[in-house]
PDB file of N, CA and C in Angstrom:
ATOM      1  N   UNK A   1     106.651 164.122 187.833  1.00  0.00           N
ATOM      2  CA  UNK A   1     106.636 163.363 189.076  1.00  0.00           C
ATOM      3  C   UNK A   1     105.693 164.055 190.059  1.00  0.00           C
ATOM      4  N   UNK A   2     105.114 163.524 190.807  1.00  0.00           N
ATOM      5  CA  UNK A   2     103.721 163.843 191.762  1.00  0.00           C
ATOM      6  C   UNK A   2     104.755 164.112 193.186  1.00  0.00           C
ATOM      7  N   UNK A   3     104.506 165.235 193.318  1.00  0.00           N
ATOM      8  CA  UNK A   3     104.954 165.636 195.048  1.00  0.00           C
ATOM      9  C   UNK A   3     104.125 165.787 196.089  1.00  0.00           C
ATOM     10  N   UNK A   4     103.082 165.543 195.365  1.00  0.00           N
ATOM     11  CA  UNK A   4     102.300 165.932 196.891  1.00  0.00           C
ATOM     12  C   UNK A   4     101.168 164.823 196.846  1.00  0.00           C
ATOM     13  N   UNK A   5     100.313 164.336 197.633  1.00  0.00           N
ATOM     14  CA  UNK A   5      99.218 163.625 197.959  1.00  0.00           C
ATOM     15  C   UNK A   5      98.399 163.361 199.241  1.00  0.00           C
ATOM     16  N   UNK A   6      97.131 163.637 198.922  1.00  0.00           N
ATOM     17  CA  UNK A   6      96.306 163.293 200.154  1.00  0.00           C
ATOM     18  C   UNK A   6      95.454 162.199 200.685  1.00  0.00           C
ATOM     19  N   UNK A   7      95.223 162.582 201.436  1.00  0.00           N
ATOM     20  CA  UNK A   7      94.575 161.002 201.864  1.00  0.00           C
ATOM     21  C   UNK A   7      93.614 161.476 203.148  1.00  0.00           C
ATOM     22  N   UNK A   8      92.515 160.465 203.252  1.00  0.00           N
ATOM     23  CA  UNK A   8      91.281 160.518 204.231  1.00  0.00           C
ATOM     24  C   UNK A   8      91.367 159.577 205.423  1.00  0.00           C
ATOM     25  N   UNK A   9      91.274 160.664 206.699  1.00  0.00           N
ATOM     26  CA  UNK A   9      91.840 159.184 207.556  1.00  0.00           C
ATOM     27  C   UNK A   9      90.252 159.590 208.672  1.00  0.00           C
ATOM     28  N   UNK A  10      90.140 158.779 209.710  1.00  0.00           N
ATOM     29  CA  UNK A  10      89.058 159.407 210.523  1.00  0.00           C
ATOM     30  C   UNK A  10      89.679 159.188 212.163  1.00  0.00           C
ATOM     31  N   UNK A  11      88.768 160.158 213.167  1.00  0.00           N
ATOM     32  CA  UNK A  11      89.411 160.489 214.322  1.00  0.00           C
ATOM     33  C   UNK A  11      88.107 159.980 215.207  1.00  0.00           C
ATOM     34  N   UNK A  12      88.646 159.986 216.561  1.00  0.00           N
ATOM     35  CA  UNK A  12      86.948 159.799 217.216  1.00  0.00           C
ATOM     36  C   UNK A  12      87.036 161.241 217.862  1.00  0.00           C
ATOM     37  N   UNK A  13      85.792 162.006 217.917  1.00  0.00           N
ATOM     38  CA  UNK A  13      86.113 162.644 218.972  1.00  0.00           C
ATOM     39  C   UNK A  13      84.648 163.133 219.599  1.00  0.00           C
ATOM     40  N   UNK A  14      84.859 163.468 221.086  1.00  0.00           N
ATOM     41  CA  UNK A  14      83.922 163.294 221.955  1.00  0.00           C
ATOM     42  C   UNK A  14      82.985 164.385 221.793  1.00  0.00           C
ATOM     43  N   UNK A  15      81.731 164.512 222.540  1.00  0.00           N
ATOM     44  CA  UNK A  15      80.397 165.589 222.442  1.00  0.00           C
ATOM     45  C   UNK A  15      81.300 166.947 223.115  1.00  0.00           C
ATOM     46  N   UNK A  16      82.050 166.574 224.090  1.00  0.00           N
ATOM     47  CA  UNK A  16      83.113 167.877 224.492  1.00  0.00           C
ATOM     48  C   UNK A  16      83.843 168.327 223.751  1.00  0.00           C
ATOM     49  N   UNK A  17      84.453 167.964 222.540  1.00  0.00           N
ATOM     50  CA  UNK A  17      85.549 168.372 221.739  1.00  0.00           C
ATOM     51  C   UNK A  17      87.129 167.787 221.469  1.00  0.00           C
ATOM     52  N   UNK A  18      86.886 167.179 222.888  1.00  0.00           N
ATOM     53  CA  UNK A  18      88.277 166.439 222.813  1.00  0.00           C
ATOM     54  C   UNK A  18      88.140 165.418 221.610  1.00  0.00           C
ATOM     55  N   UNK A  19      89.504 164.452 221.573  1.00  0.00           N
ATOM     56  CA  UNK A  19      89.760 163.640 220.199  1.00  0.00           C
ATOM     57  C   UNK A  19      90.307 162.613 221.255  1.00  0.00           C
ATOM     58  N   UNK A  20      89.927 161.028 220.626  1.00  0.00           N
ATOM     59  CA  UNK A  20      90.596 159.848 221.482  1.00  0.00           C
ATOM     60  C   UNK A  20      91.532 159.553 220.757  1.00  0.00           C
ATOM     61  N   UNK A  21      92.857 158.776 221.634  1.00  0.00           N
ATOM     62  CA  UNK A  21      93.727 158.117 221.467  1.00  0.00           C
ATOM     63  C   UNK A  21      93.459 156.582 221.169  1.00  0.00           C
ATOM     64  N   UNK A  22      94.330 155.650 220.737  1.00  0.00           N
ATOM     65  CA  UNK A  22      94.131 154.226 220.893  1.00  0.00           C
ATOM     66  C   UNK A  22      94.011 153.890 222.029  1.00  0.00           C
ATOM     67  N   UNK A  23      94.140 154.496 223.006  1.00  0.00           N
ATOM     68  CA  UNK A  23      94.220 153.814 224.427  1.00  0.00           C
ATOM     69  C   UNK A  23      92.850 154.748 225.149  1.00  0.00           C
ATOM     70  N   UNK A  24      92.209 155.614 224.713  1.00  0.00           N
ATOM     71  CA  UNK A  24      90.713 156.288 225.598  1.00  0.00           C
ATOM     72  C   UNK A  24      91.302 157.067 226.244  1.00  0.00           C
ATOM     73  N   UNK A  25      92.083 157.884 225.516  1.00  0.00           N
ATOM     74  CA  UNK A  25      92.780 159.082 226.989  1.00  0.00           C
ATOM     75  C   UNK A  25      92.612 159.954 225.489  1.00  0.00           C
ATOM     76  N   UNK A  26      91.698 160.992 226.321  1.00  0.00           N
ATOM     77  CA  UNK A  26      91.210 162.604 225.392  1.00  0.00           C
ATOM     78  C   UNK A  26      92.178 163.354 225.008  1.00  0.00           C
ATOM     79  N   UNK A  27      92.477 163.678 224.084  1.00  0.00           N
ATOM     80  CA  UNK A  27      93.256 164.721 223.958  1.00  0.00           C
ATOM     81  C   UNK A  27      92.848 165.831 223.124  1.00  0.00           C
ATOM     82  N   UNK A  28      93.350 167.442 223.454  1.00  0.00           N
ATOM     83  CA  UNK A  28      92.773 168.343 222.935  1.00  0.00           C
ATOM     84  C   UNK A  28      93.231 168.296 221.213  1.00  0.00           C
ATOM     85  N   UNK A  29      94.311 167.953 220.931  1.00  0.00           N
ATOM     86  CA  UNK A  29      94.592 168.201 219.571  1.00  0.00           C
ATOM     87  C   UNK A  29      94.402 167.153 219.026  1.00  0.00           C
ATOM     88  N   UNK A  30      93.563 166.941 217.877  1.00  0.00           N
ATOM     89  CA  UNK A  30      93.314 166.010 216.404  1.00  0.00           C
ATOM     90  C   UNK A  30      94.403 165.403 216.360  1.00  0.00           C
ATOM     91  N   UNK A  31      95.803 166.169 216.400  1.00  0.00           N
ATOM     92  CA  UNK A  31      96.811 165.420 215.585  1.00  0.00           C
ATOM     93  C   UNK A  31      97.467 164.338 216.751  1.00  0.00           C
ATOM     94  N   UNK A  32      96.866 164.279 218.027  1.00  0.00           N
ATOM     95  CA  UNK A  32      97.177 163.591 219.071  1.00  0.00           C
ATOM     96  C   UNK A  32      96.538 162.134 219.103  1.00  0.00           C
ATOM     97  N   UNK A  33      95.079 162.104 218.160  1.00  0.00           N
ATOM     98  CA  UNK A  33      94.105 161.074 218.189  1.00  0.00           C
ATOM     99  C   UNK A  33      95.149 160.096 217.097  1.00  0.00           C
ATOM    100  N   UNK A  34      94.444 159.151 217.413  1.00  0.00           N
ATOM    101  CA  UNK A  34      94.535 157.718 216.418  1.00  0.00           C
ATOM    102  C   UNK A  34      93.693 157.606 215.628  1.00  0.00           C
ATOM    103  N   UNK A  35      94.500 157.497 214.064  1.00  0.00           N
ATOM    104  CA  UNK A  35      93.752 157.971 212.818  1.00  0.00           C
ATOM    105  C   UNK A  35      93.443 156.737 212.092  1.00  0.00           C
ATOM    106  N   UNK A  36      91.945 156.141 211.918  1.00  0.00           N
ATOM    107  CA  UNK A  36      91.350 155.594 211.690  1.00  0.00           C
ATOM    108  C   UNK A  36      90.990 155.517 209.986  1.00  0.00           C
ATOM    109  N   UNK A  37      91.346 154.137 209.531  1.00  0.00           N
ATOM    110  CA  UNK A  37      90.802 154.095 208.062  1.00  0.00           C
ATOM    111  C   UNK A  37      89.511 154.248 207.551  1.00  0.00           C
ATOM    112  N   UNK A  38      88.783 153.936 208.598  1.00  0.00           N
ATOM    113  CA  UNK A  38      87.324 154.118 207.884  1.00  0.00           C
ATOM    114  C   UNK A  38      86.486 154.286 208.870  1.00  0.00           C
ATOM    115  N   UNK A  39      85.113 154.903 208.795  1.00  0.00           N
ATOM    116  CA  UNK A  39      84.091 154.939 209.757  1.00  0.00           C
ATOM    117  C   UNK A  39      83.692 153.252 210.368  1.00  0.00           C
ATOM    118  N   UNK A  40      83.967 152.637 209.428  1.00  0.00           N
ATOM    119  CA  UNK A  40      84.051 151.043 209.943  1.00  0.00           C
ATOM    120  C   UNK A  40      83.962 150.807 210.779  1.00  0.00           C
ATOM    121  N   UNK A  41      85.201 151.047 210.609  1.00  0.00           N
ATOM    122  CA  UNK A  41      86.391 150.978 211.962  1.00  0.00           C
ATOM    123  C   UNK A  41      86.005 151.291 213.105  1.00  0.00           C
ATOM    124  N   UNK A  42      85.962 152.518 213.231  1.00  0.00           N
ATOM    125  CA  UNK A  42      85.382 153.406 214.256  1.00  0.00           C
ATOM    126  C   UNK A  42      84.076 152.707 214.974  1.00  0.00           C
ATOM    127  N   UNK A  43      83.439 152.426 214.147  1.00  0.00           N
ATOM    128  CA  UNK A  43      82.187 151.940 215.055  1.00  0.00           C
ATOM    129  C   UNK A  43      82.857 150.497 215.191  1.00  0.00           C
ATOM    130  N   UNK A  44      83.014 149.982 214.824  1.00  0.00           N
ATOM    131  CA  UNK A  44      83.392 148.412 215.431  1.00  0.00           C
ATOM    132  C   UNK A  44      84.586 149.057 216.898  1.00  0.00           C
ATOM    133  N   UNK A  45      85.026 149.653 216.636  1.00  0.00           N
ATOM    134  CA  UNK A  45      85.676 149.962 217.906  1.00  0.00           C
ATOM    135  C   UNK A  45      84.661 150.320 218.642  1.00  0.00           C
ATOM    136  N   UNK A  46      83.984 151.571 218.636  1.00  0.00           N
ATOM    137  CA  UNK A  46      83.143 152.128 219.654  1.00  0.00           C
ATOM    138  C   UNK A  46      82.014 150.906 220.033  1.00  0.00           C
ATOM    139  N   UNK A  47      81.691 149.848 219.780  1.00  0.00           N
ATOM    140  CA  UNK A  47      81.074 148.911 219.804  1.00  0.00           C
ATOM    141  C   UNK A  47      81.363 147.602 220.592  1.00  0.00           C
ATOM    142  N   UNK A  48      82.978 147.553 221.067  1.00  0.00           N
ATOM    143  CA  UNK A  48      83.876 146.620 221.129  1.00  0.00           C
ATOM    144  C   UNK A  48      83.877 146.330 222.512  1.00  0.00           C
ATOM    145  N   UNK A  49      84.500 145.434 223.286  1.00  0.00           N
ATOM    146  CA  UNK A  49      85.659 145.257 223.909  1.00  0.00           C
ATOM    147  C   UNK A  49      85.976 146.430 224.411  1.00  0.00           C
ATOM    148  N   UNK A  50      87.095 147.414 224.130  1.00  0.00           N
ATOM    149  CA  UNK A  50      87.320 148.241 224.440  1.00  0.00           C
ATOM    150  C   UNK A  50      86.605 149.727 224.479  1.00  0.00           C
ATOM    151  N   UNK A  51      85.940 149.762 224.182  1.00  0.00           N
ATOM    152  CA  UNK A  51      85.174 150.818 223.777  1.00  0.00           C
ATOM    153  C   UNK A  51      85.520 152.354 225.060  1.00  0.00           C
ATOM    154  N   UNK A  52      85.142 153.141 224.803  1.00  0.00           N
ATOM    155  CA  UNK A  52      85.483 153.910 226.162  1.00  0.00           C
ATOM    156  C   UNK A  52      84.205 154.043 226.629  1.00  0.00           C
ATOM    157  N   UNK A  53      84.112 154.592 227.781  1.00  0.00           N
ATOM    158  CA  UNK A  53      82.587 154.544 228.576  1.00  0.00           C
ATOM    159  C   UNK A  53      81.512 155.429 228.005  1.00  0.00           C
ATOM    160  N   UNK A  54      80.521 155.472 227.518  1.00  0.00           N
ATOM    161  CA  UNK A  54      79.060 155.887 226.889  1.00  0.00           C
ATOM    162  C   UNK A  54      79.888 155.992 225.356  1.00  0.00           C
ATOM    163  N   UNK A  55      80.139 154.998 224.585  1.00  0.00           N
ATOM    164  CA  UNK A  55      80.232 155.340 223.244  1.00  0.00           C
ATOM    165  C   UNK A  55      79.285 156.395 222.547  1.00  0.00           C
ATOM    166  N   UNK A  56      78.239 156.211 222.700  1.00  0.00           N
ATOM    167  CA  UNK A  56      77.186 157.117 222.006  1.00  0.00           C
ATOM    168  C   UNK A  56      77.513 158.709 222.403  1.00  0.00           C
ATOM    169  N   UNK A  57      78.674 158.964 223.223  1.00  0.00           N
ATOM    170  CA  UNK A  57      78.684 160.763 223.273  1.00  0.00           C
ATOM    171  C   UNK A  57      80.387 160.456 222.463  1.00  0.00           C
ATOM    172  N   UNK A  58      80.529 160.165 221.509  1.00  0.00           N
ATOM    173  CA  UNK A  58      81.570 159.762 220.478  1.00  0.00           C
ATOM    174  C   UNK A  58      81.345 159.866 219.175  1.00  0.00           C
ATOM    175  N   UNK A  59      81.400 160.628 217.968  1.00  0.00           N
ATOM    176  CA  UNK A  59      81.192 160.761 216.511  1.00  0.00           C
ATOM    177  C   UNK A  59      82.869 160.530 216.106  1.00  0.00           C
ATOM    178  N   UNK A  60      82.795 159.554 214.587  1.00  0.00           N
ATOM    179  CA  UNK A  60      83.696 159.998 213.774  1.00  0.00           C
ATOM    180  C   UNK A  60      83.393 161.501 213.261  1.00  0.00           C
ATOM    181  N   UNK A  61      84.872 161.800 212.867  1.00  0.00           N
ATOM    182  CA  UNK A  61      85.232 162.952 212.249  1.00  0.00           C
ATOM    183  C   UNK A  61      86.724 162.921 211.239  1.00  0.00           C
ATOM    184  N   UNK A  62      86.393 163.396 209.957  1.00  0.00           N
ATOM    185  CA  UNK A  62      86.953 163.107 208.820  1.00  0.00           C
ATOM    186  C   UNK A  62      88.140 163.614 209.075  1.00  0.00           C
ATOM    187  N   UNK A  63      89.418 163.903 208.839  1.00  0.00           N
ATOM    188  CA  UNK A  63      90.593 164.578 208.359  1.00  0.00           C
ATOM    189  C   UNK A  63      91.419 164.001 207.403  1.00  0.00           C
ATOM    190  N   UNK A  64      91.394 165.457 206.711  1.00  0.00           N
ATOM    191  CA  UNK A  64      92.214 165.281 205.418  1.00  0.00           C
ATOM    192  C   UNK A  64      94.196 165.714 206.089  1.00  0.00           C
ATOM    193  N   UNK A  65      94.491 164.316 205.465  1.00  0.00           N
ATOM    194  CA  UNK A  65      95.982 164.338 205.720  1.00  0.00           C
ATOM    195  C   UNK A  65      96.576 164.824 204.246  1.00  0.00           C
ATOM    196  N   UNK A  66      97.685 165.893 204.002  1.00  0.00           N
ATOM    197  CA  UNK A  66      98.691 165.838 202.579  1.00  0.00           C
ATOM    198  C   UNK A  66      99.823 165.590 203.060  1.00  0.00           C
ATOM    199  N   UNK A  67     100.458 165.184 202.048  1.00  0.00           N
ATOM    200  CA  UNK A  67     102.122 164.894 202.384  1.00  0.00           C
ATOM    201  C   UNK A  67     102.453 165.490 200.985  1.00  0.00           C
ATOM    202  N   UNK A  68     103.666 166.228 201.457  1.00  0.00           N
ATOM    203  CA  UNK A  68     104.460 166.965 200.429  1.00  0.00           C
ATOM    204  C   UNK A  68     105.779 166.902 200.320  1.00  0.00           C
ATOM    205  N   UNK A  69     106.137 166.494 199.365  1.00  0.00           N
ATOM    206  CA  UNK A  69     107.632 165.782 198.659  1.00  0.00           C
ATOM    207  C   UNK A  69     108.494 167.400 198.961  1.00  0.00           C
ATOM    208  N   UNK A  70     109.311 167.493 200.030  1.00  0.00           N
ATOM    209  CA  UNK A  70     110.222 168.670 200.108  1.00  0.00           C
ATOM    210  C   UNK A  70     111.379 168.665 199.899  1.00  0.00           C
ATOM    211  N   UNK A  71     112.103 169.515 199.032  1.00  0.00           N
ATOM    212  CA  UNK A  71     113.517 169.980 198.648  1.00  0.00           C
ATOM    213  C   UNK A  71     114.300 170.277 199.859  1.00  0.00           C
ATOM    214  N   UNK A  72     115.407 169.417 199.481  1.00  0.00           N
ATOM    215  CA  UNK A  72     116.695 169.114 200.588  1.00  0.00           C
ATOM    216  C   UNK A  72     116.908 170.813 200.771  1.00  0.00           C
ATOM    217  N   UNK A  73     117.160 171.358 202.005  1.00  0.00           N
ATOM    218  CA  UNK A  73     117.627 172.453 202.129  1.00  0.00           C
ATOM    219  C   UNK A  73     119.469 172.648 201.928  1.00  0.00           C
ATOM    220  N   UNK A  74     119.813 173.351 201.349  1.00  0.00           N
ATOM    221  CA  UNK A  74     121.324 173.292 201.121  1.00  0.00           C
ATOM    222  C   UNK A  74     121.914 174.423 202.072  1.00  0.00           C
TER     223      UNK A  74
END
């Protein structure tokens, strides 16, 4: 049986370092951003409607997510 697995998700984050949320509010930690299926994505957002102000100081950036099947502690 397979316990563990990873997966590729993508983040936006700004020429400063910060990482965006779904809503355009920066935050310092990655794991705070809204994790995006594909670079697609990302640019059709940064492109959009919503976009946050100067898209172009905005890059995707990859993160690797694992999830690991853990034993009940007794």
């Amino acid at each position: 049986m397979n316990t563990r697995a990873e997966r590729i998700r993508h983040v936006i984050q700004h020429r400063d370092g910060e990482f965006l949320n779904i809503r355009c509010e920066h935050k310092k930690n990655f794991m705070d951003a809204y994790r995006w299926g594909s670079v697609e994505e990302i640019q059709g957002f940064l492109s959009g409607h919503y976009a946050p102000l100067n898209p172009s100081e905005y890059q995707a950036r990859m993160v690797r997510i694992t999830y690991e099947l853990m034993e009940e502690e007794t």
